[in-house]
N, C-alpha and C. Protein backbone atom coordinates (compact mmCIF):
# COMPACT_ATOMS: atom_id res chain seq x y z
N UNK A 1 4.59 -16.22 10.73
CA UNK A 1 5.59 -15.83 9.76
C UNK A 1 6.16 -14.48 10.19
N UNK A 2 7.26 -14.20 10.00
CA UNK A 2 8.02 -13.16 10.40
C UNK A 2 9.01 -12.91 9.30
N UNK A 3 8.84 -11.24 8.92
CA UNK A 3 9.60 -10.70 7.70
C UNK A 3 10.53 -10.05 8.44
N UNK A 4 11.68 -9.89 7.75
CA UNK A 4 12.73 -8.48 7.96
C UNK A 4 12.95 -8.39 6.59
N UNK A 5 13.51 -7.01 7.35
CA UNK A 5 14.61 -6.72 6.07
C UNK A 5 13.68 -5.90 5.25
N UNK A 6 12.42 -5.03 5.63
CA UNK A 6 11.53 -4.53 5.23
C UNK A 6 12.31 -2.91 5.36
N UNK A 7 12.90 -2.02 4.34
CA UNK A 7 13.34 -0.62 4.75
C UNK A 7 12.25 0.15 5.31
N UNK A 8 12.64 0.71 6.36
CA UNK A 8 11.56 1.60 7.25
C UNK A 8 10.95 3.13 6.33
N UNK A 9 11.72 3.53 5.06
CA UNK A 9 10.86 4.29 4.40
C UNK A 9 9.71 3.94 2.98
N UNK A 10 9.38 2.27 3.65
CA UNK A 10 8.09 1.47 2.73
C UNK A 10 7.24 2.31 3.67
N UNK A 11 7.27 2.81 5.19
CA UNK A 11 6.01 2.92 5.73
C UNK A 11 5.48 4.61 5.60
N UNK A 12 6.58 5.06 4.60
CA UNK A 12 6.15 6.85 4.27
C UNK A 12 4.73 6.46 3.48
N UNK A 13 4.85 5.67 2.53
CA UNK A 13 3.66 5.74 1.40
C UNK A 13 2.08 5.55 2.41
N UNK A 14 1.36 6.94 2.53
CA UNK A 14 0.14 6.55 3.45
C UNK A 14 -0.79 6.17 2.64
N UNK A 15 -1.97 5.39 3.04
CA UNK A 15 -3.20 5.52 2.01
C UNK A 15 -4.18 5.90 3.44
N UNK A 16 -4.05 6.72 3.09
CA UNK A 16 -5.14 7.59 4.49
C UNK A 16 -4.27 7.53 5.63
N UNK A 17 -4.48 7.18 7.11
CA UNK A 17 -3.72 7.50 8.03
C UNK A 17 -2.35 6.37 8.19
N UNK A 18 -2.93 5.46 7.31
CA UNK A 18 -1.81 4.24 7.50
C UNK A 18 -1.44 3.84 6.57
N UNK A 19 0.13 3.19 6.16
CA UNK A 19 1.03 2.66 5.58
C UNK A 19 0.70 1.55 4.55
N UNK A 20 0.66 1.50 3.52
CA UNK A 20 0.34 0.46 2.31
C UNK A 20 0.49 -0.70 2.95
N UNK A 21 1.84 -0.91 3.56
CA UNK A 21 2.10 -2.20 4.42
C UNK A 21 1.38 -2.55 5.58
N UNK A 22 1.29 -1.29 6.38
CA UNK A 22 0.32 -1.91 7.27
C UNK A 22 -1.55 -2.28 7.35
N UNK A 23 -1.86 -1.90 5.74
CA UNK A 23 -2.84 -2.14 5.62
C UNK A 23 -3.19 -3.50 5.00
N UNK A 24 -1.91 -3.90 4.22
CA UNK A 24 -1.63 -5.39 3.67
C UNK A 24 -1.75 -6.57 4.83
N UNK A 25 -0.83 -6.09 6.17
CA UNK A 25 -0.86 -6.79 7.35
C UNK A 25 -2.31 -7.01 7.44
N UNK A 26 -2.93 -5.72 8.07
CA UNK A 26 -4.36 -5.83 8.80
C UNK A 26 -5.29 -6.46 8.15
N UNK A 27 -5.07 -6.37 6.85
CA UNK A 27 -6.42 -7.14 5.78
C UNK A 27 -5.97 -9.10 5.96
N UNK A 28 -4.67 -9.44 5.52
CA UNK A 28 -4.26 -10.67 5.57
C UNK A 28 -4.18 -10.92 6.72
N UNK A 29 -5.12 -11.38 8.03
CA UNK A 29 -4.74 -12.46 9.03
C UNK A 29 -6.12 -13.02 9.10
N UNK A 30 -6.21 -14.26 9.73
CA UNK A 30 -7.06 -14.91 10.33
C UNK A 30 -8.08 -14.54 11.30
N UNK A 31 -9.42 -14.15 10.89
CA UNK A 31 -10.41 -13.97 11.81
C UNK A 31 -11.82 -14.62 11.94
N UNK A 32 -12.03 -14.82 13.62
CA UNK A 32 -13.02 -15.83 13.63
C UNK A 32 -14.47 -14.34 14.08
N UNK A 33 -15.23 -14.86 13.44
CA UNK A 33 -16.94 -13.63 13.94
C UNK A 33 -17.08 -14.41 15.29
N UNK A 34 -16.93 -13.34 16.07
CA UNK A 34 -17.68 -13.95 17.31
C UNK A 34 -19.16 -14.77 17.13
N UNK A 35 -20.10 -14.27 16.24
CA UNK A 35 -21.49 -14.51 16.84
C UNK A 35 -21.62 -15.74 15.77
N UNK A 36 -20.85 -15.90 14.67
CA UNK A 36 -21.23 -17.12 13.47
C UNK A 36 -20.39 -18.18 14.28
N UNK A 37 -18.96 -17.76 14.63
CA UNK A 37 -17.94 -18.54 14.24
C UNK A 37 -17.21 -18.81 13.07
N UNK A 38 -17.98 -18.17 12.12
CA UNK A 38 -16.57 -18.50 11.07
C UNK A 38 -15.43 -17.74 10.92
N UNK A 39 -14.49 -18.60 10.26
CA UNK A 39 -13.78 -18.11 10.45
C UNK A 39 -13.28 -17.49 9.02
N UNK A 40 -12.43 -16.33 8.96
CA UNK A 40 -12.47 -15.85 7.72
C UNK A 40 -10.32 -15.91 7.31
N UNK A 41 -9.90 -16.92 6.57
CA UNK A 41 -8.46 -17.03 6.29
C UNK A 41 -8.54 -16.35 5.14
N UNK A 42 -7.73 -15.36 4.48
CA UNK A 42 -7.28 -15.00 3.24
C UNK A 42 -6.15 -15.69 2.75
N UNK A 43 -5.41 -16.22 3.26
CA UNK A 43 -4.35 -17.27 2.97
C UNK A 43 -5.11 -18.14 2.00
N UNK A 44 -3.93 -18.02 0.72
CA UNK A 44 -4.30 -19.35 -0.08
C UNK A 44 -3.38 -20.72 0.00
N UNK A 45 -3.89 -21.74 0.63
CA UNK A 45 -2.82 -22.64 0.96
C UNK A 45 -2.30 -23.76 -0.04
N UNK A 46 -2.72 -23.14 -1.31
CA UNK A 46 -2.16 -23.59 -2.59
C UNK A 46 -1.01 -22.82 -2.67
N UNK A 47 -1.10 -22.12 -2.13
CA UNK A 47 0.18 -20.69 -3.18
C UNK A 47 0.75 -20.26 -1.55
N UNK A 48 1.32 -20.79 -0.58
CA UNK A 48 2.03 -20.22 0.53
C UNK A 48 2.71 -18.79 -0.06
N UNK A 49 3.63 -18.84 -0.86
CA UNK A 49 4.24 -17.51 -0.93
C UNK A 49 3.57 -16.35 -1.34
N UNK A 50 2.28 -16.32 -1.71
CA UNK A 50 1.37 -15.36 -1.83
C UNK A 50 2.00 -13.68 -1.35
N UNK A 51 1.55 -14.51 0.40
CA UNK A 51 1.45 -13.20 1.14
C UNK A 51 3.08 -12.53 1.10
N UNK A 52 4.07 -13.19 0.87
CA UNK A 52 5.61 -12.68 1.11
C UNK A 52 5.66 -12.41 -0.29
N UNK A 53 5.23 -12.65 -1.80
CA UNK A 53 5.01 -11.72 -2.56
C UNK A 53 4.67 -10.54 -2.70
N UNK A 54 3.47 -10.56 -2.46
CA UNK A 54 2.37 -9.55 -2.27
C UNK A 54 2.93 -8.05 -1.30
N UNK A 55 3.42 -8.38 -0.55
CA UNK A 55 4.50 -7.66 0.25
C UNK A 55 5.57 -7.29 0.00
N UNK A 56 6.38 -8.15 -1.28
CA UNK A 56 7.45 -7.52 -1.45
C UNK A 56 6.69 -6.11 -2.86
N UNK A 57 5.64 -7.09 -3.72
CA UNK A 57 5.65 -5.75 -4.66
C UNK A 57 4.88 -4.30 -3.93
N UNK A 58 4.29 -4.46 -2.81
CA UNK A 58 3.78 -3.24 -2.22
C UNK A 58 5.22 -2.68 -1.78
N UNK A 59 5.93 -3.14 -1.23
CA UNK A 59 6.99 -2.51 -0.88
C UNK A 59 7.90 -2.03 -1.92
N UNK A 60 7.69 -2.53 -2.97
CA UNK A 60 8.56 -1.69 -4.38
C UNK A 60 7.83 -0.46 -4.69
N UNK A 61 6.36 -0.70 -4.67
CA UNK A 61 5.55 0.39 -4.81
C UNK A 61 5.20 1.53 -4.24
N UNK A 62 5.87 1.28 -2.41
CA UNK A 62 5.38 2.28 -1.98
C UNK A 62 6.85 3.11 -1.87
N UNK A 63 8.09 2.26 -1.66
CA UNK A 63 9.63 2.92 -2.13
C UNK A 63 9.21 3.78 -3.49
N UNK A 64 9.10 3.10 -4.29
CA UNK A 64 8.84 3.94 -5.68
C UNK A 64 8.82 5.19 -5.45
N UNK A 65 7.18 5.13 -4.93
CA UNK A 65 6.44 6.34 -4.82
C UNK A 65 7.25 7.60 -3.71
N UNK A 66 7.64 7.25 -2.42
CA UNK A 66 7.63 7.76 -1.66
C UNK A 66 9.63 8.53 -2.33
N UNK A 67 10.16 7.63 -2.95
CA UNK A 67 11.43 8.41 -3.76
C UNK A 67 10.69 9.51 -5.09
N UNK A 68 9.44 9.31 -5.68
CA UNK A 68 8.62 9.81 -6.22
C UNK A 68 8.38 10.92 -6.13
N UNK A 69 7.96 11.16 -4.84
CA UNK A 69 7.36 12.14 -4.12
C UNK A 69 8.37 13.57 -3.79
N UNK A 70 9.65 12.80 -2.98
CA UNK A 70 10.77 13.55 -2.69
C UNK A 70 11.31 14.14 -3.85
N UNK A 71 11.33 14.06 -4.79
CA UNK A 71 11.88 14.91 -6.32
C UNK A 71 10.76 15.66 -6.93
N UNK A 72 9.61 15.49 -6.06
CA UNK A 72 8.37 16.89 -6.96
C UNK A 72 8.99 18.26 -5.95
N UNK A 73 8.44 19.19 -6.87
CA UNK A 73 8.94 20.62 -5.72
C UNK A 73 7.99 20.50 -4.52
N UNK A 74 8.61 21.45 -3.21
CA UNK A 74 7.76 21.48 -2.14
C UNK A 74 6.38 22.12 -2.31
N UNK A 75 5.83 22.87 -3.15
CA UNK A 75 5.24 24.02 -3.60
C UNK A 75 3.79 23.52 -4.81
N UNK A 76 3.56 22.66 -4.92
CA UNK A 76 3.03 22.91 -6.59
C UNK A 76 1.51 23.65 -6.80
N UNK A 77 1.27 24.42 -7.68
CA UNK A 77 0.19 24.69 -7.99
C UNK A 77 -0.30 24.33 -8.58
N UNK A 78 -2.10 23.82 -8.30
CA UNK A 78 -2.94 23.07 -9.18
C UNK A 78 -3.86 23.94 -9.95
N UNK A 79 -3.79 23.86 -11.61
CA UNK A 79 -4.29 24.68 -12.48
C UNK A 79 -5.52 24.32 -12.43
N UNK A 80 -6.26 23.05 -11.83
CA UNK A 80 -7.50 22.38 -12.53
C UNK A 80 -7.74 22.47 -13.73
N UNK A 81 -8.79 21.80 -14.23
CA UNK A 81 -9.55 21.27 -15.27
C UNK A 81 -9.34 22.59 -16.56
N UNK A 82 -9.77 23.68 -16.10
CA UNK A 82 -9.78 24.64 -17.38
C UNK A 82 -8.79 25.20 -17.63
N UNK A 83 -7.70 25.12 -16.84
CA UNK A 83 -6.35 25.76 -17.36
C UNK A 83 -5.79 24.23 -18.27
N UNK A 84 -6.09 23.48 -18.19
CA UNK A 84 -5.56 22.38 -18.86
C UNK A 84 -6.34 22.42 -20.27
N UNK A 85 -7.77 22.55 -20.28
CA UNK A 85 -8.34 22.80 -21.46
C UNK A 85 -8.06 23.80 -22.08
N UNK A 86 -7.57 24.65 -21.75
CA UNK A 86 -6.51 26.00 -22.38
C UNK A 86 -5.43 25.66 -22.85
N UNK A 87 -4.77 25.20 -22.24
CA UNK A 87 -3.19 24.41 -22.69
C UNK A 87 -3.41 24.18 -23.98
N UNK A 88 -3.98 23.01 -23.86
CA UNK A 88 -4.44 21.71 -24.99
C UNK A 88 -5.10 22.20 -26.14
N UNK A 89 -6.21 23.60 -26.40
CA UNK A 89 -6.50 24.13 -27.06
C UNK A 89 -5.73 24.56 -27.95
């Protein structure tokens, strides 16, 4: 299967060193254990469009976020826990 049409700033959103999307890729393919042989499909072949779902809402999610991100200031300071319990007081 082959997607386009994927905008190249889905791959800003990181979750550690790599891209929401490319971690969707790496988890969903077909792998056999060398030493069992089994083989391990995440594909559900009831529901084909699964995986081209699943992909489009990560890709809303990580657009979201990553337009999200660009409108916080460059700068922010974190009050932690007791300046917030001050606030709220």
């Amino acid at each position: 299967m082959t997607l386009a049409g994927v905008p190249s700033e889905a791959f800003g959103y990181l979750l550690g060193t790599r891209s929401a999307l490319e971690w969707v890729v790496d988890q969903y393919h077909c792998e056999t254990d060398p030493h069992t042989g089994i083989t391990f499909d995440p594909n559900d072949l009831t529901d084909e469009q699964f995986i081209v779902r699943l992909i489009e809402r990560v890709t809303t999610v990580s657009l979201s976020t990553v337009n999200l991100l660009k409108g916080l200031p460059a700068e922010v300071e974190f009050v932690g826990l007791g300046a917030v319990e001050k606030a709220e007081a």
